[in-house]
Protein backbone atom coordinates (compact mmCIF):
# COMPACT_ATOMS: atom_id res chain seq x y z
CA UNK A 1 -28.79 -238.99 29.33
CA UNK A 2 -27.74 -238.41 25.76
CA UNK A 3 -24.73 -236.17 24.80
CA UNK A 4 -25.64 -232.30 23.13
CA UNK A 5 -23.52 -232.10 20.60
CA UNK A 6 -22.41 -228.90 19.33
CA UNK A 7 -22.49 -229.27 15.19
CA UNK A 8 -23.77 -232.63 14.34
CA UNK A 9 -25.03 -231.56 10.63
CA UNK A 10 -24.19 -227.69 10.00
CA UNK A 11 -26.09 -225.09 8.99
CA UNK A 12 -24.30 -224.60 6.13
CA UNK A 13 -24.46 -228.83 5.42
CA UNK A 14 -28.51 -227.91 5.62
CA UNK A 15 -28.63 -225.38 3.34
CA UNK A 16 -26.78 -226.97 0.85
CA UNK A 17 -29.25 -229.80 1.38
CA UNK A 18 -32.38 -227.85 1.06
CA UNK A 19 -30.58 -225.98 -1.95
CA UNK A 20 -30.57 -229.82 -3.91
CA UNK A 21 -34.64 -230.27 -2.52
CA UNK A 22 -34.76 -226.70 -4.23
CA UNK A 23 -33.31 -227.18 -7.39
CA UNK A 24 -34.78 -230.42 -7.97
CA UNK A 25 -38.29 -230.19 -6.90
CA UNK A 26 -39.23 -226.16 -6.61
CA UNK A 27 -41.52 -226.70 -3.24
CA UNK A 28 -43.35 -224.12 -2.09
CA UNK A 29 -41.12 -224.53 1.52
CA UNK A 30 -39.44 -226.49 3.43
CA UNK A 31 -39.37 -226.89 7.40
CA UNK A 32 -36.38 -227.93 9.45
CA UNK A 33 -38.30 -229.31 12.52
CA UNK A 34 -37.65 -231.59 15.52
CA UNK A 35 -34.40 -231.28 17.66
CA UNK A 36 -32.19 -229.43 14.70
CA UNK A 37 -34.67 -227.07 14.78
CA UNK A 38 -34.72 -226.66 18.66
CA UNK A 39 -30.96 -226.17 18.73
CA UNK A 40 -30.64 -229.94 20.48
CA UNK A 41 -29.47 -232.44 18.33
CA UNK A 42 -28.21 -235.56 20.15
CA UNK A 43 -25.80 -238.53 19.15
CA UNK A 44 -28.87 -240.20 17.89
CA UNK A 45 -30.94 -236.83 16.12
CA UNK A 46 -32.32 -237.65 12.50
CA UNK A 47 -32.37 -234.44 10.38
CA UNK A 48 -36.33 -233.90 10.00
CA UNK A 49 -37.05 -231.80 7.26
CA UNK A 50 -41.05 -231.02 6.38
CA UNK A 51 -41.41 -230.29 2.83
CA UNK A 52 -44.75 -228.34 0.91
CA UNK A 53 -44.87 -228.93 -2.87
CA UNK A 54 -47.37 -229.71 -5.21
CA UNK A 55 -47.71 -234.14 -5.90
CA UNK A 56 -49.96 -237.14 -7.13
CA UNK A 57 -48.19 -239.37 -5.14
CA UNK A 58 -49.46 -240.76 -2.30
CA UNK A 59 -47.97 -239.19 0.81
CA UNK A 60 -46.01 -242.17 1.59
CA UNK A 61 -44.35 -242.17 -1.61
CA UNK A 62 -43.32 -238.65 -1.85
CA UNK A 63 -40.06 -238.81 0.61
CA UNK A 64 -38.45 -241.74 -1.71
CA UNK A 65 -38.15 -239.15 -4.55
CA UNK A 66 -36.14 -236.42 -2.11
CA UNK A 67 -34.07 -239.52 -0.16
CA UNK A 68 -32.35 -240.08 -3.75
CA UNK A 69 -30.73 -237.02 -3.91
CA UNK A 70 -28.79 -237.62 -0.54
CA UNK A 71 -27.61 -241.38 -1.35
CA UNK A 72 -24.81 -240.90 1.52
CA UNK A 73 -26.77 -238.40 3.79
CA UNK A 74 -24.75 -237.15 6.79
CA UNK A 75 -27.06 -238.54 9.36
CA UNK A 76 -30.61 -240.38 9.62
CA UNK A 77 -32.89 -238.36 8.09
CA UNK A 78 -36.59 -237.78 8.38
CA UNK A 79 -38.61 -236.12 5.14
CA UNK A 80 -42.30 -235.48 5.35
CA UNK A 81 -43.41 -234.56 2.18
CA UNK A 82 -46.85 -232.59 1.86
CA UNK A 83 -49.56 -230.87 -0.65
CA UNK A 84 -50.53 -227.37 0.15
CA UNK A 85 -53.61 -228.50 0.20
CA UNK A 86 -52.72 -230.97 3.32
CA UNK A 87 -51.29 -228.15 5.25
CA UNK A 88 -54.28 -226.26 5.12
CA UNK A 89 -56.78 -229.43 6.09
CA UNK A 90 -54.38 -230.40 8.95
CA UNK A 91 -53.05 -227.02 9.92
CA UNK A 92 -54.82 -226.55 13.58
CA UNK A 93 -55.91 -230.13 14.16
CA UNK A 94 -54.61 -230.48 17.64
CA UNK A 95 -51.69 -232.82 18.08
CA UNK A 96 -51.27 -233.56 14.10
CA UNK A 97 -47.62 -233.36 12.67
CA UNK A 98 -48.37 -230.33 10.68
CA UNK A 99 -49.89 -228.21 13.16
CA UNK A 100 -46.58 -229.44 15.35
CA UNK A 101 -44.49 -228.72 12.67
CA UNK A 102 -46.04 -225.60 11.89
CA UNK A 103 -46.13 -224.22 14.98
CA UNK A 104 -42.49 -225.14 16.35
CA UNK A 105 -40.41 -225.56 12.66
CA UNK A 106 -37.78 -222.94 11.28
CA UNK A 107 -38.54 -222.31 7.64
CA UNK A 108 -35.55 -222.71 5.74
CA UNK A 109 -36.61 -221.88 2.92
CA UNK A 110 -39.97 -220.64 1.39
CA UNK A 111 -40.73 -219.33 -2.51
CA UNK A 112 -41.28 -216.03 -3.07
CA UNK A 113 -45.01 -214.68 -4.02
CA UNK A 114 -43.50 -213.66 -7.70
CA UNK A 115 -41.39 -217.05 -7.93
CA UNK A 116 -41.70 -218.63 -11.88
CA UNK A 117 -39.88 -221.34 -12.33
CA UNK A 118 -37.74 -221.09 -15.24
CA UNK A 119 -38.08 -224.31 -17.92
CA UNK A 120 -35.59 -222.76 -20.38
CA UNK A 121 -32.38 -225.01 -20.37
């Protein structure tokens, strides 16, 4: 039976992590899903994090580009990286990640409707 632990990663260690994915990449959200989400992280929980932002790569690329900004991450970490134009094709398709994710996830963090992102230095 694995241990519960109490803290693993804070919530304050996650925000400042989705405040880096925030900064860097402007998506339009990002999920915290799987057992952080759930409240029951274990000894051997990855942080999954689901994120929804406009890319031409291909899907499996798009994590590599987020990993770099957490070279010495406090735990494993999974990062699904999605178009909003995925998460509307998949959204609903029984037993897909994103209808999973959308349906059990905690949104951490999501743009606001009147959100422009400043390019002034």
């Amino acid at each position: 039976m694995s241990q519960v632990l109490d803290t693993t990663v804070s919530d304050k260690i996650i925000d400042q992590m989705v405040q880096k994915i925030v900064t860097q990449f402007d998506p339009f959200q990002v999920i915290l899903f799987g057992s952080y989400a759930t409240g029951n992280p274990t000894l051997d929980s990855d942080l999954d994090l689901f994120v929804v932002m406009p890319s031409d790569l291909p899907r499996h690329k798009r994590s590599a580009q987020i990993r770099l900004l957490f070279p010495s991450a406090p735990c494993p970490m999974d990062i699904l990286v999605y178009t909003p134009q995925e998460v509307e094709r998949w959204s609903g398709v029984v037993n897909h990640i994103v209808t999973n994710v959308m349906a059990t996830g905690k949104v951490i963090y999501e743009r606001s409707a009147d959100h422009v992102r400043s390019t002034v230095a």
